[in-house]
PDB file of N, CA and C in Angstrom:
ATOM      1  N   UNK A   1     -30.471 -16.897 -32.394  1.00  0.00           N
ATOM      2  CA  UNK A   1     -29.889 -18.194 -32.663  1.00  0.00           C
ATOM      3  C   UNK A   1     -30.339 -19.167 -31.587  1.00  0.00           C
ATOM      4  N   UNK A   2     -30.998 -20.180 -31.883  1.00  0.00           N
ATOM      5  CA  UNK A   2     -31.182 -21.357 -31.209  1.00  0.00           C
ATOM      6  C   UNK A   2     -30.095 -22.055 -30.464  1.00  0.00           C
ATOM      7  N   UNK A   3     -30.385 -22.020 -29.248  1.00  0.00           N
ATOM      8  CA  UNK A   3     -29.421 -22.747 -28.315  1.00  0.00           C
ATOM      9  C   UNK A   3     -28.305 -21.630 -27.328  1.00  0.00           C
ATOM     10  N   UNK A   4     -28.217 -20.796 -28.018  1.00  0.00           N
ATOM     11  CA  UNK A   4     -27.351 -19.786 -27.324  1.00  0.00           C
ATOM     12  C   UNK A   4     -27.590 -19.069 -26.192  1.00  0.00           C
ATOM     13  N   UNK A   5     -26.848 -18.507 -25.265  1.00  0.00           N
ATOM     14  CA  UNK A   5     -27.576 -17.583 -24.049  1.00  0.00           C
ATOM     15  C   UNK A   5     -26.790 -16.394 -23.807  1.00  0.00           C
ATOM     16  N   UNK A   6     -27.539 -15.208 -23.563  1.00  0.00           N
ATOM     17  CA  UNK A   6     -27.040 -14.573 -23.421  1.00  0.00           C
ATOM     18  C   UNK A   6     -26.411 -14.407 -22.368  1.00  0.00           C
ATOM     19  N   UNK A   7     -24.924 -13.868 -22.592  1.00  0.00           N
ATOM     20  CA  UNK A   7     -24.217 -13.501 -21.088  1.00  0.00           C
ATOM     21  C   UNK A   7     -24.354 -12.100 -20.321  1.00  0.00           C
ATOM     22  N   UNK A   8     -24.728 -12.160 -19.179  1.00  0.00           N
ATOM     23  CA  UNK A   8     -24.576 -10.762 -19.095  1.00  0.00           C
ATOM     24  C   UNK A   8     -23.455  -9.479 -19.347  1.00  0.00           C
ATOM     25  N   UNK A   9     -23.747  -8.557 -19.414  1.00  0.00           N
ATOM     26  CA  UNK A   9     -21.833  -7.789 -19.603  1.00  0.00           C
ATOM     27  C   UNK A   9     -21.765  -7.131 -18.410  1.00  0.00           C
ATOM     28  N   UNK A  10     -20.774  -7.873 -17.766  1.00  0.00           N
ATOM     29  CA  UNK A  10     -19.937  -7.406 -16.261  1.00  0.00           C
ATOM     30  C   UNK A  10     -19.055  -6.686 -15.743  1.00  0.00           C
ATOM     31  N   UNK A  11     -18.795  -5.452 -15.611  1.00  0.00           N
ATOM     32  CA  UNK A  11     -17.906  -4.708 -15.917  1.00  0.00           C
ATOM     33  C   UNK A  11     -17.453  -4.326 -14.603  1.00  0.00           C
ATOM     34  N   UNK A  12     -15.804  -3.816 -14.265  1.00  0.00           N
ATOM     35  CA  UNK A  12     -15.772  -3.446 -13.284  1.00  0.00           C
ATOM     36  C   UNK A  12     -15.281  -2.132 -12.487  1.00  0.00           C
ATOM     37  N   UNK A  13     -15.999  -0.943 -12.300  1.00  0.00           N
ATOM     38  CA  UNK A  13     -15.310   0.140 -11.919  1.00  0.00           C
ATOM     39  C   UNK A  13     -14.236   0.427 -11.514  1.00  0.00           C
ATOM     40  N   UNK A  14     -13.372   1.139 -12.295  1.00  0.00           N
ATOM     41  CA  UNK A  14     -11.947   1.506 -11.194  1.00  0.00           C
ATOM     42  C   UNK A  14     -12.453   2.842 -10.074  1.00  0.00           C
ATOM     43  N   UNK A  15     -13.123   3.773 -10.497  1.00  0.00           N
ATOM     44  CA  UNK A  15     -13.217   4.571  -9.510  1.00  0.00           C
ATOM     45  C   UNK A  15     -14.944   4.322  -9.025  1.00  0.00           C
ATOM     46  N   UNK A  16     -14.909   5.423  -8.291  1.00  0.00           N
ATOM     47  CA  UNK A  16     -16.171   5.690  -7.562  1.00  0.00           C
ATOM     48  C   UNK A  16     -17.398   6.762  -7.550  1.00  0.00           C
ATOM     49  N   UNK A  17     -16.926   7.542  -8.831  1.00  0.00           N
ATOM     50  CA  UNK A  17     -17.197   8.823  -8.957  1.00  0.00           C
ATOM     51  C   UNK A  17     -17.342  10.112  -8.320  1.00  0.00           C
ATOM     52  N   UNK A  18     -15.756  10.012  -7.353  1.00  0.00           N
ATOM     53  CA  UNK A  18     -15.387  11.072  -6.976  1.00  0.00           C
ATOM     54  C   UNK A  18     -15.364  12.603  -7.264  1.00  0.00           C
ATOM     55  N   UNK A  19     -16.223  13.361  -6.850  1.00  0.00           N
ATOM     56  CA  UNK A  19     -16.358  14.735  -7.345  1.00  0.00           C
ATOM     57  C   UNK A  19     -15.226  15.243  -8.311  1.00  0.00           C
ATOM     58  N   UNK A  20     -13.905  14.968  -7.106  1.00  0.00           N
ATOM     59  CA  UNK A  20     -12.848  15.590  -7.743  1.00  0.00           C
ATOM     60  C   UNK A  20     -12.243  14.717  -8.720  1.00  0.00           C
ATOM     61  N   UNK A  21     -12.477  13.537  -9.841  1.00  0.00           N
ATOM     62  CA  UNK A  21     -12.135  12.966 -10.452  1.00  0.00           C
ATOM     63  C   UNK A  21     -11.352  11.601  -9.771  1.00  0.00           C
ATOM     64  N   UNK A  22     -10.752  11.184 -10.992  1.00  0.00           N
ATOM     65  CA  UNK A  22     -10.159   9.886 -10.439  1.00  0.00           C
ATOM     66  C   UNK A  22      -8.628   9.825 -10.730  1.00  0.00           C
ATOM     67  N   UNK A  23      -7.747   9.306 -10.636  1.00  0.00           N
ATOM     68  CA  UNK A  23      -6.520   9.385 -10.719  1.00  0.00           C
ATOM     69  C   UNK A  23      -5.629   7.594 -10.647  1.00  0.00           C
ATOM     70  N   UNK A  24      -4.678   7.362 -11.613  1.00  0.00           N
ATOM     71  CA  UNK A  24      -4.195   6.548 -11.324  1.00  0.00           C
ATOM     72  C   UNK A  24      -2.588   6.302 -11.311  1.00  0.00           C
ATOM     73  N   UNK A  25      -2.403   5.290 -10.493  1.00  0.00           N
ATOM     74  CA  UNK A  25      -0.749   5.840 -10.572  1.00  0.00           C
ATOM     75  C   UNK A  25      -0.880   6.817  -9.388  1.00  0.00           C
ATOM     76  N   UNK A  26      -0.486   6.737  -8.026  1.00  0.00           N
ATOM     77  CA  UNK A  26      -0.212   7.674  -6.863  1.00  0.00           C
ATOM     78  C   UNK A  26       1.091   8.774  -7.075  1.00  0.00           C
ATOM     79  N   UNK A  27       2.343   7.885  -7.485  1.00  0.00           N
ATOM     80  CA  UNK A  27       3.700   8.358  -7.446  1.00  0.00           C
ATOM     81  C   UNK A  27       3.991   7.880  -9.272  1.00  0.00           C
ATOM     82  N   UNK A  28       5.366   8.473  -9.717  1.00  0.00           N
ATOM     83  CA  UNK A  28       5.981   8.116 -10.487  1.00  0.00           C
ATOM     84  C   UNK A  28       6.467   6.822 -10.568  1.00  0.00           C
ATOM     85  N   UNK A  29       6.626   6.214  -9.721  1.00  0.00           N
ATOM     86  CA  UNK A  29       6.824   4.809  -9.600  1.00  0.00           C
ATOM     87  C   UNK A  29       5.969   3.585  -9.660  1.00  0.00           C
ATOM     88  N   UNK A  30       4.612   3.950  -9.275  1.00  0.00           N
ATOM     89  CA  UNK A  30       3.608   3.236  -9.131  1.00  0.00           C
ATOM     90  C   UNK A  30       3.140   2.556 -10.739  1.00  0.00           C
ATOM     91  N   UNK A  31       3.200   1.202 -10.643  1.00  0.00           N
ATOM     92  CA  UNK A  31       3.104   0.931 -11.850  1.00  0.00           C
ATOM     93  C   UNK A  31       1.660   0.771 -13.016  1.00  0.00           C
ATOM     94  N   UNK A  32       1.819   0.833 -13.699  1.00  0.00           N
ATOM     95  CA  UNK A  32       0.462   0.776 -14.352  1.00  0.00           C
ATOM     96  C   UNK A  32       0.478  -0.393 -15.802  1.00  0.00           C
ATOM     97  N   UNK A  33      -0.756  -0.973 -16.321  1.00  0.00           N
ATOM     98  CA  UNK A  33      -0.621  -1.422 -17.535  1.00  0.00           C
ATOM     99  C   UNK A  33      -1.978  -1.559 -18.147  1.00  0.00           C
ATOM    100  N   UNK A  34      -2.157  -1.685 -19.409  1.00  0.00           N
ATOM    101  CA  UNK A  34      -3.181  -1.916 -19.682  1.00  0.00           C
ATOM    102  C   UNK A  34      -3.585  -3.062 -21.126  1.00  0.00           C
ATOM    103  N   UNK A  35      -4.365  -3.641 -21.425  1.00  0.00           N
ATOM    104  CA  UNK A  35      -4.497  -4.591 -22.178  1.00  0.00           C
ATOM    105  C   UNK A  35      -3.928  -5.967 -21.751  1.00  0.00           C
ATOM    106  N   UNK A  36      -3.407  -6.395 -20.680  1.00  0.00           N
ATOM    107  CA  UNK A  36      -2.745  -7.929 -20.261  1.00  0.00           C
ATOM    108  C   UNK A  36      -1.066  -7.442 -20.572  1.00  0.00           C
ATOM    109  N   UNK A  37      -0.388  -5.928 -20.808  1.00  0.00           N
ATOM    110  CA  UNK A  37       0.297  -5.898 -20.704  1.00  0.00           C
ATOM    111  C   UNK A  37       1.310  -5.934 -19.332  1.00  0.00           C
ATOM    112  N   UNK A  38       2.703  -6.299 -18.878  1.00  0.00           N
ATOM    113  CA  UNK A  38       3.284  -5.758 -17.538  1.00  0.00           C
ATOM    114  C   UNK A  38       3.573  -4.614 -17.332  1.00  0.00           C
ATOM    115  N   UNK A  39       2.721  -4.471 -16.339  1.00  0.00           N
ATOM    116  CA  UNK A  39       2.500  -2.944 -15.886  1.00  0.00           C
ATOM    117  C   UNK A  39       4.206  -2.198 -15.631  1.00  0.00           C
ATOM    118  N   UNK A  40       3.999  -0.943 -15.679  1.00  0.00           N
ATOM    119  CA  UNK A  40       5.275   0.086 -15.512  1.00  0.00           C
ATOM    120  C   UNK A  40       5.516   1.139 -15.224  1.00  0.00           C
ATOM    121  N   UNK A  41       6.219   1.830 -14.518  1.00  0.00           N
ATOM    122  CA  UNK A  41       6.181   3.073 -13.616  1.00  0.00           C
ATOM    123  C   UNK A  41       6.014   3.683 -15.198  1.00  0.00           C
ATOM    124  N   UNK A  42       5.592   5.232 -14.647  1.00  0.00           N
ATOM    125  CA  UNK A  42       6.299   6.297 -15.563  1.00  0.00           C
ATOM    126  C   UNK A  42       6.861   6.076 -16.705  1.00  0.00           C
ATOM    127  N   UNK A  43       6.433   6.139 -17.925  1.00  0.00           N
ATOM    128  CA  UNK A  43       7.616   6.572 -19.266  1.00  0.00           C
ATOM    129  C   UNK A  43       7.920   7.406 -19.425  1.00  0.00           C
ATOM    130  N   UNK A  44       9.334   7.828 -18.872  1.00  0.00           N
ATOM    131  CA  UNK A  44      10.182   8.991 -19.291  1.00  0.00           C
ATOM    132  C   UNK A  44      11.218   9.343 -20.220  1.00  0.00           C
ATOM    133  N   UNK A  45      10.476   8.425 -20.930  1.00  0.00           N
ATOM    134  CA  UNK A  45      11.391   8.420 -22.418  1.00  0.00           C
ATOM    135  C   UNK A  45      11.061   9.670 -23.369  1.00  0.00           C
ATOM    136  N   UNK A  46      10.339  10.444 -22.930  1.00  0.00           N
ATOM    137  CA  UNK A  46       9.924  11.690 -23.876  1.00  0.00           C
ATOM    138  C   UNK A  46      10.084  13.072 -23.414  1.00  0.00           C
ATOM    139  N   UNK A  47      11.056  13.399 -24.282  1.00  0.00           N
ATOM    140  CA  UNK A  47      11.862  14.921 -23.555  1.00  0.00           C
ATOM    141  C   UNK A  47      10.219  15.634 -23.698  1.00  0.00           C
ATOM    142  N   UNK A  48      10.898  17.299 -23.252  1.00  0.00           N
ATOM    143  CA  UNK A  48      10.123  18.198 -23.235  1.00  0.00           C
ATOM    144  C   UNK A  48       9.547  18.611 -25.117  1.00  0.00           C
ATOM    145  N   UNK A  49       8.762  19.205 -25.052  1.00  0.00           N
ATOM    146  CA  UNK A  49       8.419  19.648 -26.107  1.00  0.00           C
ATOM    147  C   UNK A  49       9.225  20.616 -26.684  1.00  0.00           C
ATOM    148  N   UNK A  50       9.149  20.876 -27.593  1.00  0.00           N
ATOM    149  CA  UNK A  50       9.763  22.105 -28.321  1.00  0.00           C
ATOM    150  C   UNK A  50       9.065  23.053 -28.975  1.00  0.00           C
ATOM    151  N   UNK A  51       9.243  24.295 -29.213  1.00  0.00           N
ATOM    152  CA  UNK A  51       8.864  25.145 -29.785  1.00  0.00           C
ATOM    153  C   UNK A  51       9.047  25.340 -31.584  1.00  0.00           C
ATOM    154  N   UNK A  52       8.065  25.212 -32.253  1.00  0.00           N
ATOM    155  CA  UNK A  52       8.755  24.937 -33.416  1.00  0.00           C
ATOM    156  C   UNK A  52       8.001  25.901 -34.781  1.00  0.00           C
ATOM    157  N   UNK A  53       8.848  26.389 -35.237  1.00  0.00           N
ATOM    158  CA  UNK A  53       9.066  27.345 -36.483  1.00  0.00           C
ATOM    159  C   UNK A  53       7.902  26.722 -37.936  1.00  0.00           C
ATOM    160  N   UNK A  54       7.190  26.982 -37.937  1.00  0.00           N
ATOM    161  CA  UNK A  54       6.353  26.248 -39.295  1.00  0.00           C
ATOM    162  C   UNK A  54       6.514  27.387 -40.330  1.00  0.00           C
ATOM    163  N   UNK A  55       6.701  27.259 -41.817  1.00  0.00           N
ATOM    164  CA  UNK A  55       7.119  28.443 -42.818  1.00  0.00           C
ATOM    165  C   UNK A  55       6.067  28.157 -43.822  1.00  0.00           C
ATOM    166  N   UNK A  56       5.870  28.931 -44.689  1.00  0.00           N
ATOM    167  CA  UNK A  56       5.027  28.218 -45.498  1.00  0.00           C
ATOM    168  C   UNK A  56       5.269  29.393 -47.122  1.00  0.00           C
ATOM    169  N   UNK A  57       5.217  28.189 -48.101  1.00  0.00           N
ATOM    170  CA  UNK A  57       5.949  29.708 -49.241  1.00  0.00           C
ATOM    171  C   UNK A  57       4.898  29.694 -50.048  1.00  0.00           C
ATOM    172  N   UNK A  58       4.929  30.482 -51.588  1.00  0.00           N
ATOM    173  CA  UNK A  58       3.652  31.303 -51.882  1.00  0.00           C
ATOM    174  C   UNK A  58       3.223  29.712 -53.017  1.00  0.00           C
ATOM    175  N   UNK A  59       3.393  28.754 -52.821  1.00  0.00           N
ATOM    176  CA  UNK A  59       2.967  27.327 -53.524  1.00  0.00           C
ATOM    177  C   UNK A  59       2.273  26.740 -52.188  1.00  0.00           C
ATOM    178  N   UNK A  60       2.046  27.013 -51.101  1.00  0.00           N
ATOM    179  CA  UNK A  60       1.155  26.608 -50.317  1.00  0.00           C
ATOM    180  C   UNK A  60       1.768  25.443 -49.235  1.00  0.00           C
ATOM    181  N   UNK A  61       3.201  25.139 -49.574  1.00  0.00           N
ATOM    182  CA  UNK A  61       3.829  23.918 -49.297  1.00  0.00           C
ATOM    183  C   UNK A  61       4.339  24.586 -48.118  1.00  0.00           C
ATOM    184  N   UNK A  62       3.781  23.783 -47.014  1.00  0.00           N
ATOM    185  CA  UNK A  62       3.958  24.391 -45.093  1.00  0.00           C
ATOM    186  C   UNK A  62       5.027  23.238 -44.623  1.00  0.00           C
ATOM    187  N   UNK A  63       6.226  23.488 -43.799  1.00  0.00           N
ATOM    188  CA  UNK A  63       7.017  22.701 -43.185  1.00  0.00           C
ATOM    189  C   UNK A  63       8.071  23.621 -42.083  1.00  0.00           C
ATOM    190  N   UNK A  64       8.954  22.429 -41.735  1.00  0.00           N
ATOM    191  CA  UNK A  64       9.650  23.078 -40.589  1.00  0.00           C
ATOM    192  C   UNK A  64      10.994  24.022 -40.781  1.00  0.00           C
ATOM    193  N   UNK A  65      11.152  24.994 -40.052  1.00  0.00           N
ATOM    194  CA  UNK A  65      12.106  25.918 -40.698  1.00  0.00           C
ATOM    195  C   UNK A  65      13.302  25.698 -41.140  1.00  0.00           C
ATOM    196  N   UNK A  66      13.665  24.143 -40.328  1.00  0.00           N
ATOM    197  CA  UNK A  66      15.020  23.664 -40.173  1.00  0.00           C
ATOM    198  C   UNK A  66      15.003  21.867 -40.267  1.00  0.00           C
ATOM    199  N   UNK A  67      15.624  21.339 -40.182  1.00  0.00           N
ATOM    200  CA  UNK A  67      15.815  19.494 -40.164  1.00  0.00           C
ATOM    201  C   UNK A  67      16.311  19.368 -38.840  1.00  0.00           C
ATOM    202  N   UNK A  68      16.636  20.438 -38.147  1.00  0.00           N
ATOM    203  CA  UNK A  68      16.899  19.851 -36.846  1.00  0.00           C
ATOM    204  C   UNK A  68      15.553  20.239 -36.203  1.00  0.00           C
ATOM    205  N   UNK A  69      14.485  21.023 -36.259  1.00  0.00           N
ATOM    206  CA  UNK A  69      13.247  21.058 -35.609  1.00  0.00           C
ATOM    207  C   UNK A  69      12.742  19.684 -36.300  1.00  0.00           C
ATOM    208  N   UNK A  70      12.705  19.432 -37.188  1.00  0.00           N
ATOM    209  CA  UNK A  70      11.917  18.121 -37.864  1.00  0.00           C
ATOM    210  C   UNK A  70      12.560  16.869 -37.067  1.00  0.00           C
ATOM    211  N   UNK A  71      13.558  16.654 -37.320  1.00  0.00           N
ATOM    212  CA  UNK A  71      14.274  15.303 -36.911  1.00  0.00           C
ATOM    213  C   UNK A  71      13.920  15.352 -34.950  1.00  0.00           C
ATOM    214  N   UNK A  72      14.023  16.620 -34.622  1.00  0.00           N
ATOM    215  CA  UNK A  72      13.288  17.042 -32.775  1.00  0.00           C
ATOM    216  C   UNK A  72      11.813  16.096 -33.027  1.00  0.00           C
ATOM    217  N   UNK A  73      11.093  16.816 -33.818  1.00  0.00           N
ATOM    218  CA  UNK A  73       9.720  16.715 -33.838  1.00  0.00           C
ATOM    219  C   UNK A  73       9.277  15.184 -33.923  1.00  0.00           C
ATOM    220  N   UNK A  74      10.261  14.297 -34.965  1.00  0.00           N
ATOM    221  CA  UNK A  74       9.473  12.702 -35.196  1.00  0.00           C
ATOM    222  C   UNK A  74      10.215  12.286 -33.646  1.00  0.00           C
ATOM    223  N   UNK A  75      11.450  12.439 -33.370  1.00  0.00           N
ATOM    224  CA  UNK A  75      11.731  11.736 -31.932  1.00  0.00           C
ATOM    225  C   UNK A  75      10.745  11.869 -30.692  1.00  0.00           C
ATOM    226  N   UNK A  76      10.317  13.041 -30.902  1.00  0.00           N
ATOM    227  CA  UNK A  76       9.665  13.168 -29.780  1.00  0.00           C
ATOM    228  C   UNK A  76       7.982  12.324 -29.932  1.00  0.00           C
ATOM    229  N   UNK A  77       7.538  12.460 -31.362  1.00  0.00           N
ATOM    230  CA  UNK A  77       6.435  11.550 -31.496  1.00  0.00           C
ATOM    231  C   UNK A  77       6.657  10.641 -31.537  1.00  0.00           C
ATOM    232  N   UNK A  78       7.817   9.228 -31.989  1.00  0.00           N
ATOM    233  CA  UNK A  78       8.328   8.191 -31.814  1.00  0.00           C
ATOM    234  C   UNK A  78       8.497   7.837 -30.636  1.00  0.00           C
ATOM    235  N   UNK A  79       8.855   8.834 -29.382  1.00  0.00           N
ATOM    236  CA  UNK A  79       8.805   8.343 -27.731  1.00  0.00           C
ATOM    237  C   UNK A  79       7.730   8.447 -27.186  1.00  0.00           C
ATOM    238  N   UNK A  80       6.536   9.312 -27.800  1.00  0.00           N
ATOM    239  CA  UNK A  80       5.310   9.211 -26.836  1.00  0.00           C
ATOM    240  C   UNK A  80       4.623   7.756 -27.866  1.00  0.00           C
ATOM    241  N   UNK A  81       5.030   7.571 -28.670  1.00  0.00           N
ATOM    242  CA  UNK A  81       4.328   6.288 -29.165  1.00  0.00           C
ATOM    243  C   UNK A  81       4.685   5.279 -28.192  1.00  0.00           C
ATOM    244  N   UNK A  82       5.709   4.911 -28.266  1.00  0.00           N
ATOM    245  CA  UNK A  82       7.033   3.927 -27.485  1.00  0.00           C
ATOM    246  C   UNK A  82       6.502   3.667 -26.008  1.00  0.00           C
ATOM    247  N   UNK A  83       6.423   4.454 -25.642  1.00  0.00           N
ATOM    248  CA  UNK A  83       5.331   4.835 -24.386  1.00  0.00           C
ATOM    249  C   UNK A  83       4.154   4.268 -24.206  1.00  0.00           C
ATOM    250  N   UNK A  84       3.320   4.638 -25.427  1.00  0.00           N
ATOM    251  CA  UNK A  84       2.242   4.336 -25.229  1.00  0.00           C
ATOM    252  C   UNK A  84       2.099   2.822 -25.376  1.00  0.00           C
ATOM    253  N   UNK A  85       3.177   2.447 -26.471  1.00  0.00           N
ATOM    254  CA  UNK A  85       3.314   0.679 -26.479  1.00  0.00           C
ATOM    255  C   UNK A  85       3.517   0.141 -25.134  1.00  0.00           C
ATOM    256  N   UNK A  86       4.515   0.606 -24.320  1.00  0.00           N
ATOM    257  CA  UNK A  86       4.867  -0.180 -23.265  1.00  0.00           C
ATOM    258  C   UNK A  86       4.132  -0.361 -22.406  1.00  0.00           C
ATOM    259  N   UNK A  87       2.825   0.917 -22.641  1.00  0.00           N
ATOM    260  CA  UNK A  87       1.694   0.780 -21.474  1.00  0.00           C
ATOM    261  C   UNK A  87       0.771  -0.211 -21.559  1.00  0.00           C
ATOM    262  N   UNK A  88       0.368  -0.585 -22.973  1.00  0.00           N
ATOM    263  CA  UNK A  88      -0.517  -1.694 -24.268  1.00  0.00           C
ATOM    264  C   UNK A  88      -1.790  -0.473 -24.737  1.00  0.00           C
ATOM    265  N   UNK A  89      -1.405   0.472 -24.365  1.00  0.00           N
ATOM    266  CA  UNK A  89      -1.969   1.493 -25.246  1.00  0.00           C
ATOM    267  C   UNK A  89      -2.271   1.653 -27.156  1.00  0.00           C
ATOM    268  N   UNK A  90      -1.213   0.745 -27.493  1.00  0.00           N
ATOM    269  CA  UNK A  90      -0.932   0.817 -28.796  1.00  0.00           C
ATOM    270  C   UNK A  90      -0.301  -0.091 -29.033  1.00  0.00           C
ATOM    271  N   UNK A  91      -0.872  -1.057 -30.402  1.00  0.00           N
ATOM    272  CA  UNK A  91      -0.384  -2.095 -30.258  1.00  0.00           C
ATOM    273  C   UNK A  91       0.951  -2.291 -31.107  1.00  0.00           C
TER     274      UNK A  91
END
């Protein structure tokens, strides 16, 4: 296109390529964000995992053994989402 220029693309390293990798966030407190979001310690809005029972009967139809492993299972994917929003992980 006539008239236009190219810009260069400028990018800027967070690490240094430390053998032993890179790390961000020192402590649980240390805040983080990403996308122009406000940064934030830790989301500890997401219990532990659970162990969970999958059944499956002779129609091929696979699910959870119980509604209380299920209703466990979306909370806990609903808080690592939630999470991931607050970080701007997800919009």
């Amino acid at each position: 296109m006539a008239g236009t220029q190219n810009q260069p693309l400028e990018y800027e390293q967070v690490g240094y390529n430390a053998p032993d990798g890179m790390q961000m966030g020192r402590t649980t407190s240390d805040k983080i964000g990403f996308y122009g979001t406000t940064p934030i310690g830790q989301y500890t809005g997401v219990s532990a995992a659970s162990t969970y029972n999958i059944t499956s009967n002779t129609t091929s139809t696979v699910g959870f053994i119980s509604v209380l492993e299920l209703s466990s299972f979306i909370s806990q994917v609903s808080s690592t989402i939630a999470g991931l929003k607050a970080l701007g992980l997800f919009a």
